[in-house]
Protein backbone atom coordinates (compact mmCIF):
# COMPACT_ATOMS: atom_id res chain seq x y z
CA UNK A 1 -31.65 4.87 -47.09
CA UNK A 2 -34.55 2.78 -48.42
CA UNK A 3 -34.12 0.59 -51.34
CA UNK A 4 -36.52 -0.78 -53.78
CA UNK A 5 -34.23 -4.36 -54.62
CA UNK A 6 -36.22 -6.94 -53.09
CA UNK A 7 -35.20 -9.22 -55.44
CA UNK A 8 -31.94 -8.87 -54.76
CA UNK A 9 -32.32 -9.18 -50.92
CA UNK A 10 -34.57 -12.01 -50.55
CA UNK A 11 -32.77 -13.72 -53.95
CA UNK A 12 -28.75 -13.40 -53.00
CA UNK A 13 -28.58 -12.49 -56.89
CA UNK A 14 -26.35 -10.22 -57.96
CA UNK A 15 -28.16 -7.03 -59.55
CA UNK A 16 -26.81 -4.59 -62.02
CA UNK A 17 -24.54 -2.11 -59.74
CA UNK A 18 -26.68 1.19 -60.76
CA UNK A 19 -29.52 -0.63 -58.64
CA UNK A 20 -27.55 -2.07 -55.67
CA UNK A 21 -26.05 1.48 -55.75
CA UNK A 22 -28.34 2.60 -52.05
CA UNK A 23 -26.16 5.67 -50.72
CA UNK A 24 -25.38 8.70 -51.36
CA UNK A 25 -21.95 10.45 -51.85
CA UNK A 26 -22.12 11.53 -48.89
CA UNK A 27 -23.48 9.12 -46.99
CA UNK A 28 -19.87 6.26 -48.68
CA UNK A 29 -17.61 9.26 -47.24
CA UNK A 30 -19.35 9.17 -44.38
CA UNK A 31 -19.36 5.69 -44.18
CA UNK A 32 -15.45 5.85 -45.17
CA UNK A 33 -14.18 8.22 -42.37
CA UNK A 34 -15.91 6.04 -39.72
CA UNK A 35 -14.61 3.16 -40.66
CA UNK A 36 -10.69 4.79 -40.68
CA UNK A 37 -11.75 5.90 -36.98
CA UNK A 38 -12.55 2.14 -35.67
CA UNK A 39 -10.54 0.68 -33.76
CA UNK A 40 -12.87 -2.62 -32.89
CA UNK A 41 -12.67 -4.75 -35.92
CA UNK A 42 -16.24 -6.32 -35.67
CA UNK A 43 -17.27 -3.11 -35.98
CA UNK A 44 -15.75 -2.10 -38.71
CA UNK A 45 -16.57 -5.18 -40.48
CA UNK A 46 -20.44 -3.96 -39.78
CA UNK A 47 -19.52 -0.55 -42.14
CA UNK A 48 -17.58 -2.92 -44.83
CA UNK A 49 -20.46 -5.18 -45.48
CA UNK A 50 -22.79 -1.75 -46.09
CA UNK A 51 -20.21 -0.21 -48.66
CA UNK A 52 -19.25 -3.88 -50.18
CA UNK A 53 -23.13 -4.34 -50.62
CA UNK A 54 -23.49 -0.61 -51.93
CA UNK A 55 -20.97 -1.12 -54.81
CA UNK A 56 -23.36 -4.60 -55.72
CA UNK A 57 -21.51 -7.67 -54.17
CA UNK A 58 -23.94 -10.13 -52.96
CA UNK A 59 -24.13 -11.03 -49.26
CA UNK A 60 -22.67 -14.85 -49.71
CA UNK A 61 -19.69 -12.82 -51.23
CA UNK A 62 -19.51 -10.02 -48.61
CA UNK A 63 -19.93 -12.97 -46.51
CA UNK A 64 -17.06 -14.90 -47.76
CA UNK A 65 -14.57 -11.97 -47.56
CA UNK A 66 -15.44 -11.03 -44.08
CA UNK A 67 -15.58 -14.79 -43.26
CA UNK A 68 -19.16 -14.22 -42.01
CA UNK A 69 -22.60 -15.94 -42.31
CA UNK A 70 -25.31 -14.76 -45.17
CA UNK A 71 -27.75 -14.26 -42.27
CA UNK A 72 -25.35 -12.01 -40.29
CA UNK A 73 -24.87 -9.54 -43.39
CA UNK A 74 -28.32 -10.01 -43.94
CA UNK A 75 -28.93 -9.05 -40.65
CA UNK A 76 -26.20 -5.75 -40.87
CA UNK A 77 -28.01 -4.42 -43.98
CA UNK A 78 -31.29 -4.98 -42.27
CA UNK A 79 -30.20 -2.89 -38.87
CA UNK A 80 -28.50 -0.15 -41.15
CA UNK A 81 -31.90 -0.20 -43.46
CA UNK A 82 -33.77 0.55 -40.27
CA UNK A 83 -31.84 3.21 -38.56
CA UNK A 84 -28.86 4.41 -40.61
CA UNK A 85 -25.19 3.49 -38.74
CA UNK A 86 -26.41 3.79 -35.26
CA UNK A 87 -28.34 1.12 -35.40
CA UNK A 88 -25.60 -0.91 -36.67
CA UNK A 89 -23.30 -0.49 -35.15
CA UNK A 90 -25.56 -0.93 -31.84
CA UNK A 91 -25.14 -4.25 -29.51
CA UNK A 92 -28.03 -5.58 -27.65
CA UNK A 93 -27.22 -5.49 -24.01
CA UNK A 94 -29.79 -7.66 -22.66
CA UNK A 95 -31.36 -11.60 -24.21
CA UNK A 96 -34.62 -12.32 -22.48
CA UNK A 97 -34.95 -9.24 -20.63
CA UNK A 98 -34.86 -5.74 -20.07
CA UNK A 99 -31.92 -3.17 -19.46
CA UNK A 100 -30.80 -2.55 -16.07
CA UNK A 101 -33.07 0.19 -14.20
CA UNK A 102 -30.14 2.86 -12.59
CA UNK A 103 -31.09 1.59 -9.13
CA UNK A 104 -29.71 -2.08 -9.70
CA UNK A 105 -26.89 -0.25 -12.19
CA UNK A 106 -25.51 1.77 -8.63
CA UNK A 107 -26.06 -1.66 -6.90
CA UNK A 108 -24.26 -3.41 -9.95
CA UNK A 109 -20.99 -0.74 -9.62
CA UNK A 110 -20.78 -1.04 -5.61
CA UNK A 111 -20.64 -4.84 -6.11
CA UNK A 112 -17.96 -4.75 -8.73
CA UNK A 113 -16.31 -2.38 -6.76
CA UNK A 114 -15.62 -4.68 -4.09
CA UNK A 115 -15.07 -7.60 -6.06
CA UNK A 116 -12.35 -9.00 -8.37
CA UNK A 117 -13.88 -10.40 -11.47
CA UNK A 118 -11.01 -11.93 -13.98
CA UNK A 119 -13.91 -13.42 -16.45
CA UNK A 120 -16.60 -11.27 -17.30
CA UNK A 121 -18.93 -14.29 -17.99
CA UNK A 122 -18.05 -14.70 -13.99
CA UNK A 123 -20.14 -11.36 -13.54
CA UNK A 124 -23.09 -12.10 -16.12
CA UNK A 125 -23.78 -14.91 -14.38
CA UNK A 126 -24.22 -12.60 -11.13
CA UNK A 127 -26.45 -10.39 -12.72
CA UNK A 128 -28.83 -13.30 -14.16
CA UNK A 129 -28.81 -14.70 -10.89
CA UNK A 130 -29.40 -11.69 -8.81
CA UNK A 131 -31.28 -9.34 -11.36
CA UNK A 132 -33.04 -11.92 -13.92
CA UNK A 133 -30.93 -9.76 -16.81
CA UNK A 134 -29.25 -11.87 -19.42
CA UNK A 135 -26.10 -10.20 -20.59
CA UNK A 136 -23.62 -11.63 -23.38
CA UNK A 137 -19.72 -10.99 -22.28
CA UNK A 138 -19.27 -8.69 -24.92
CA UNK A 139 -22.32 -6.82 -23.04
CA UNK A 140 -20.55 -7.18 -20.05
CA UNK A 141 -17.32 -5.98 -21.06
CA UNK A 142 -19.10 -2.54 -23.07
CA UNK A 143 -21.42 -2.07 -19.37
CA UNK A 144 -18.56 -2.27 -17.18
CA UNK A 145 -16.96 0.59 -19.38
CA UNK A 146 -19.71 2.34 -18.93
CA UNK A 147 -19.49 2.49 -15.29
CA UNK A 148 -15.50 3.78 -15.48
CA UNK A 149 -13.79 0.23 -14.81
CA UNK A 150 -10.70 -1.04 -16.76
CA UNK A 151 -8.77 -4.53 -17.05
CA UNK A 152 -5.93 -4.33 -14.85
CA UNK A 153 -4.08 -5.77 -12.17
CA UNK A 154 -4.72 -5.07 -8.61
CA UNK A 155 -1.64 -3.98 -6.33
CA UNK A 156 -0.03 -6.24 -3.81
CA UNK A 157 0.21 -4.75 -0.74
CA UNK A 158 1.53 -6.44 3.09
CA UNK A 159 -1.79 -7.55 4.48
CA UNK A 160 -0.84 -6.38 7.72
CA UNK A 161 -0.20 -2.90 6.76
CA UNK A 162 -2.10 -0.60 9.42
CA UNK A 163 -3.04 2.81 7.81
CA UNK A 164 -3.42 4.97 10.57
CA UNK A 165 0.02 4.24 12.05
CA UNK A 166 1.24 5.19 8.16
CA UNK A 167 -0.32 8.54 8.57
CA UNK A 168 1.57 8.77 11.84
CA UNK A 169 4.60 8.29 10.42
CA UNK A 170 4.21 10.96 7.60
CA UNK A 171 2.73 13.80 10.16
CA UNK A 172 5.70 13.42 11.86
CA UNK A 173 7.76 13.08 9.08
CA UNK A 174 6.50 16.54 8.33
CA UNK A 175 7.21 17.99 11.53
CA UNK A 176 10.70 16.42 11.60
CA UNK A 177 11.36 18.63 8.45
CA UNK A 178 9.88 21.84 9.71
CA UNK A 179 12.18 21.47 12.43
CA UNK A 180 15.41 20.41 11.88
CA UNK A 181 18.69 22.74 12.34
CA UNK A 182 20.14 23.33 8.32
CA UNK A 183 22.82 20.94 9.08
CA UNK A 184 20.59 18.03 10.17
CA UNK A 185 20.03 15.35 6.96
CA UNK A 186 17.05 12.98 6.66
CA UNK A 187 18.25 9.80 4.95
CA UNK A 188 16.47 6.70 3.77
CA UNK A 189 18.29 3.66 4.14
CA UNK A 190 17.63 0.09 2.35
CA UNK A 191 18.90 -2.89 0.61
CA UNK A 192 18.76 -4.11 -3.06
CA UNK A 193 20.01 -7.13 -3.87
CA UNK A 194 19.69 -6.88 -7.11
CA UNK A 195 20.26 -10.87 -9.37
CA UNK A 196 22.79 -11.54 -12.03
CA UNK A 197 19.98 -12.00 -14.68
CA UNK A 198 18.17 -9.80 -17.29
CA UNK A 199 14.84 -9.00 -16.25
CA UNK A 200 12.38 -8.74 -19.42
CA UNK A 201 10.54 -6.22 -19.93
CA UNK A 202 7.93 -4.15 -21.59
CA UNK A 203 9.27 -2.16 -24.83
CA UNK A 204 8.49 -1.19 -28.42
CA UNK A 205 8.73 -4.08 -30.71
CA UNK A 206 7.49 -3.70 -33.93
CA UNK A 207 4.04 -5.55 -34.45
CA UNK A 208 4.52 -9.10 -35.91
CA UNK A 209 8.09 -9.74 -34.49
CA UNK A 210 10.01 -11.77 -31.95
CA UNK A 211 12.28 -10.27 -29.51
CA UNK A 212 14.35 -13.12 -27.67
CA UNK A 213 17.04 -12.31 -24.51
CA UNK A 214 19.83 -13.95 -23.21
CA UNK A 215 19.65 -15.21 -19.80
CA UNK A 216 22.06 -16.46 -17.23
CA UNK A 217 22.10 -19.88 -15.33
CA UNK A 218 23.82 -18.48 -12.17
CA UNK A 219 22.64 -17.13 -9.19
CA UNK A 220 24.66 -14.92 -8.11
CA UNK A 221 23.79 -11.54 -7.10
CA UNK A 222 24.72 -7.82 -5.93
CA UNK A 223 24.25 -6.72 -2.04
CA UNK A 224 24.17 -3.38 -1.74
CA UNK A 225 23.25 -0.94 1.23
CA UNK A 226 22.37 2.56 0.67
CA UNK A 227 21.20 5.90 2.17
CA UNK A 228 19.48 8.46 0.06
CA UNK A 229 19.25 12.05 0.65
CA UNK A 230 16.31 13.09 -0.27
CA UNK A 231 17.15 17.06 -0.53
CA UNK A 232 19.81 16.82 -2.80
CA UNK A 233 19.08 13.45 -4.31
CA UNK A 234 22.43 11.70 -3.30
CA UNK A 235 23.15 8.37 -2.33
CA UNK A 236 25.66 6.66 0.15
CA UNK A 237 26.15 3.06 -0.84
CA UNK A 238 28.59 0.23 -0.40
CA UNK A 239 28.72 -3.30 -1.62
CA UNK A 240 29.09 -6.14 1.27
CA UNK A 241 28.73 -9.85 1.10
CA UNK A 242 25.72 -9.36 2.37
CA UNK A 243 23.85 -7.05 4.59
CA UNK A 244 23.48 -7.05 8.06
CA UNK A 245 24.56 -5.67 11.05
CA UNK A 246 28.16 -5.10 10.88
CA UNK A 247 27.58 -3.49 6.78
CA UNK A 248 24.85 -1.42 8.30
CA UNK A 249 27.51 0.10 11.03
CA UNK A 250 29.75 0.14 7.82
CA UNK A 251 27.19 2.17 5.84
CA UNK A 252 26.60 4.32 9.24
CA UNK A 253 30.63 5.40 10.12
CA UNK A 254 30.56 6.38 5.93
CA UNK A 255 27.83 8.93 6.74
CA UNK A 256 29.36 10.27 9.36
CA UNK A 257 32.60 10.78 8.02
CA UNK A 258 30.63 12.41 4.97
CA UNK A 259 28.46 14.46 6.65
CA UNK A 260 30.85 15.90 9.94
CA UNK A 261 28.36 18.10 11.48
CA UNK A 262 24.37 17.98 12.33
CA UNK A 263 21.93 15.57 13.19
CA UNK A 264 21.49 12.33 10.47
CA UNK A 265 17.96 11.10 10.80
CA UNK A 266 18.17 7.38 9.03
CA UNK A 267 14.43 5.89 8.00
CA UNK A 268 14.52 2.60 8.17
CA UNK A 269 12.37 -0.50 8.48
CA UNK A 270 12.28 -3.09 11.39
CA UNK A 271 14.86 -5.60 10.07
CA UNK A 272 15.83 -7.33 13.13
CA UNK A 273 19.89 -6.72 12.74
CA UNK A 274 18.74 -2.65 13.29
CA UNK A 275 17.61 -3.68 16.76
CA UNK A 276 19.96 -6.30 17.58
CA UNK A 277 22.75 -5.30 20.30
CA UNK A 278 25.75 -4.16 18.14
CA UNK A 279 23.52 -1.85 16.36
CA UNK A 280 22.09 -0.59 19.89
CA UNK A 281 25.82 -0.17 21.42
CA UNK A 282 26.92 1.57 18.17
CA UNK A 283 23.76 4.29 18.70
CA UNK A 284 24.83 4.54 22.22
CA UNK A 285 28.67 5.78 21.52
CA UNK A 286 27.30 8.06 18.17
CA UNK A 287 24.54 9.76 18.94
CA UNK A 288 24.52 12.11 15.82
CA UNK A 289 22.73 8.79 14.36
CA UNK A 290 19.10 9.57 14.97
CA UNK A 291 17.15 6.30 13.79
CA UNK A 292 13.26 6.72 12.51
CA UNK A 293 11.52 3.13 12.35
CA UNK A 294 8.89 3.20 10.13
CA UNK A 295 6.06 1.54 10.55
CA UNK A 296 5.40 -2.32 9.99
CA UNK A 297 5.23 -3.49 6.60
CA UNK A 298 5.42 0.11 5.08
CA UNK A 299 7.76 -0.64 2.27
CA UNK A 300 5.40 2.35 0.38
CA UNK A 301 7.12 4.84 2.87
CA UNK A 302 10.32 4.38 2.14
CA UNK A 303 11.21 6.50 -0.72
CA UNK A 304 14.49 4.62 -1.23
CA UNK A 305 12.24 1.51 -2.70
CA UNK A 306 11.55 3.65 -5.76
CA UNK A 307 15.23 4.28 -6.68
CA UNK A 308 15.57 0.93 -6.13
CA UNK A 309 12.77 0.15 -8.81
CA UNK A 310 14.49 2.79 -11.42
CA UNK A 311 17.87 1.13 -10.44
CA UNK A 312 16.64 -1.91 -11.73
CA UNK A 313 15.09 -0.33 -14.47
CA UNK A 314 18.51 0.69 -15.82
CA UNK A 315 20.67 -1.87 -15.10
CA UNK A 316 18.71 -5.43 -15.52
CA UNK A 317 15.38 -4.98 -17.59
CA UNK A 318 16.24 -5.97 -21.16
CA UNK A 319 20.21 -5.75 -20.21
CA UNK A 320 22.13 -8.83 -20.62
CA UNK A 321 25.94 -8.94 -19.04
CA UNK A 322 27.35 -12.27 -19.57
CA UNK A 323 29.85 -12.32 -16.63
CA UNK A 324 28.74 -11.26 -13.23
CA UNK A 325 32.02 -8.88 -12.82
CA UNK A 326 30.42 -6.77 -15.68
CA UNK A 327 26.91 -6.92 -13.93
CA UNK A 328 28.70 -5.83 -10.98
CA UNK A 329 30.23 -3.18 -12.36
CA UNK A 330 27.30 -1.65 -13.86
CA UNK A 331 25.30 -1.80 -11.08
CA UNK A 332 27.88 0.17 -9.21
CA UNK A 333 28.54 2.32 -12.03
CA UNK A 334 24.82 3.40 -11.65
CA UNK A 335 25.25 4.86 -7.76
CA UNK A 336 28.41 5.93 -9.22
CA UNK A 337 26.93 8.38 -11.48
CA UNK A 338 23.84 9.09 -10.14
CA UNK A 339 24.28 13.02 -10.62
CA UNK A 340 23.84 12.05 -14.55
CA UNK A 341 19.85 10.98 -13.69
CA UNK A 342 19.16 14.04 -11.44
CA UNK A 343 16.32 14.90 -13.74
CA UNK A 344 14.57 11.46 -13.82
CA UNK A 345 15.45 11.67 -9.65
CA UNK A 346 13.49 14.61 -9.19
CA UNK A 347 10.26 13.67 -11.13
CA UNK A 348 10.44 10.24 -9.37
CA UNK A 349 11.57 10.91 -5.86
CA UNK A 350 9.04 13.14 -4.44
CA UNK A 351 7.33 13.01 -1.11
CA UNK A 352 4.03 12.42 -1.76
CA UNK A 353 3.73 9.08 0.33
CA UNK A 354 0.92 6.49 -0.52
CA UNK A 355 -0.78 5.82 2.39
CA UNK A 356 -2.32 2.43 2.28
CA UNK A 357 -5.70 2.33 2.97
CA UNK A 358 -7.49 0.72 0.25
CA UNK A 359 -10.86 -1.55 1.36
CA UNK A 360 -10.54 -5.44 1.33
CA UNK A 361 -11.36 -6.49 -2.00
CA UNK A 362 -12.78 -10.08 -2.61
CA UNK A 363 -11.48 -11.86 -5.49
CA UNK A 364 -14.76 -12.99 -6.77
């Protein structure tokens, strides 16, 4: 590993190649196979500058091809010199002062667990303050990897959403299921309202390319009620000017006239048109209608939201229709022929409920 060109290394001249030659065969294929594995460019860069110097380029040409600084190749070949490619390819995660002892790391993930931090300079500066440990963000980023975190997004959820009463709600949801007769159905019931605009969305585009979309001006949209059957994955919709309570006693007379005999438990949410007067005198007069209210702002629990997500899914991400008849028709088309995604249905509609009780998270 050790080479014998000082001349060369404190004199930026280039030397015959037979003495800037410094690995071994073994060592360049090595080198080679590691380099095909990186996937962090500055890293790879780091094992470029060893085999561009090993063939005899000078570091203010290795410098210029990497678009680098002499004194950082310099500074490569020095850290490989010293400890082979372990030491190179090794970041320093402290300045002024030591590493983290694992009693302040455990303190360090609790405190990041409860807190939102979109800049990881943002959480260097916390540790300087709080643990006299200088950390670069590139530091910050590899210790927070470490510890098991990722860059995402946190979830929105209703800030009022109570937990225990969602737990309620799916105990009993259980015991509703264990006992019902065989001719009893469990429906849940929602609107979509779904606009007359393409929705963009993620998909493969080849690297280095522009994919543009249509859009429309208008506003008009789609308002459709439905009831899905969670056993058999089939859906009852219908298309109003818009929903309330007169299109939810629509939606309510189709059931029944589809489904003649047993009990039809409908989950719902608390809109206030389910509670209102003609709904209640409706109930009174057809009492094969057995309403389930869940919970306040429980959107997770109704199952009928995630159709409603693969609906969309379908129909409006990346899907342009230029009139809004055609965008009607499509979005129909999809309840329609849902029997054609009974597969997709059956992955995606399952009843394991999310129960939200996640901890308040600070968002610094």
């Amino acid at each position: 590993m050790k080479t014998n060109n000082w001349h060369n290394y404190f004199c930026d001249v280039k030397a015959p190649a037979v003495m800037n030659s410094f690995l071994t065969d073994n060592d360049r294929d090595y080198l080679r196979m590691q380099h095909r594995q990186m996937k962090e460019t500055r890293y790879a860069d780091r094992i470029k500058t060893i085999l561009f110097l090993d063939k005899g380029d000078s570091y203010s040409e290795v410098a210029e091809r990497l678009m680098l600084d002499d004194a950082t190749i310099r500074n490569y070949y020095q850290q490989y010199e010293k400890n082979g490619l372990s030491d190179l390819l090794k970041d320093e995660y402290t300045g002024k002062s030591c590493y983290l002892s694992e009693q302040q790391l455990s303190e360090l993930d609790a405190h990041a667990s409860a807190h939102i931090y979109t800049d990881s300079k943002e959480l260097a500066n916390y540790i300087e303050k709080t643990y006299g440990v200088t950390y670069t963000q590139d530091a910050v980023k590899k210790l927070l990897h470490r510890l098991d975190y990722v860059y995402k997004k946190p979830k929105l959820i209703p800030g009022k959403a109570d937990a225990a009463k969602q737990q309620k709600f799916v105990e009993e949801y259980e015991q509703l299921k264990q006992t019902k007769k065989p001719e009893d159905k469990i429906f849940f019931m929602d609107g979509v309202h779904p606009m007359h605009n393409v929705q963009p969305a993620y998909g493969w585009i080849k690297r280095g390319e522009e994919k543009a979309l249509k859009s429309n001006t208008g506003r008009e949209r789609v308002n459709i009620n439905g009831a899905y059957n969670i056993e058999d994955h089939s859906i009852t919709v219908r298309e109003d000017e818009s929903i309330n309570a007169q299109s939810t006693i629509a939606l309510f007379e189709q059931l029944l006239k589809k489904h003649p005999l047993g009990t039809l438990n409908i989950i719902h949410d608390n809109a206030r048109y389910y509670r209102c007067n003609l709904i209640t005198e409706f109930l009174k007069t057809h009492q094969r209608i057995a309403p389930k209210y869940l919970p306040s702002y429980s959107p997770n629990l109704n199952l009928i939201e995630r159709l409603w997500g693969f609906f969309k899914s379908e129909i409006t991400h990346n899907h342009y229709y230029e009139k809004f008849a055609d965008f009607k028709k499509a979005s129909m088309g999809f309840f329609e022929n849902i029997k054609d995604y009974r597969k997709e249905l059956e992955t995606l509609m399952t009843e394991n409920f999310h129960i939200r009780a996640v901890p308040v998270i600070n968002s610094s």
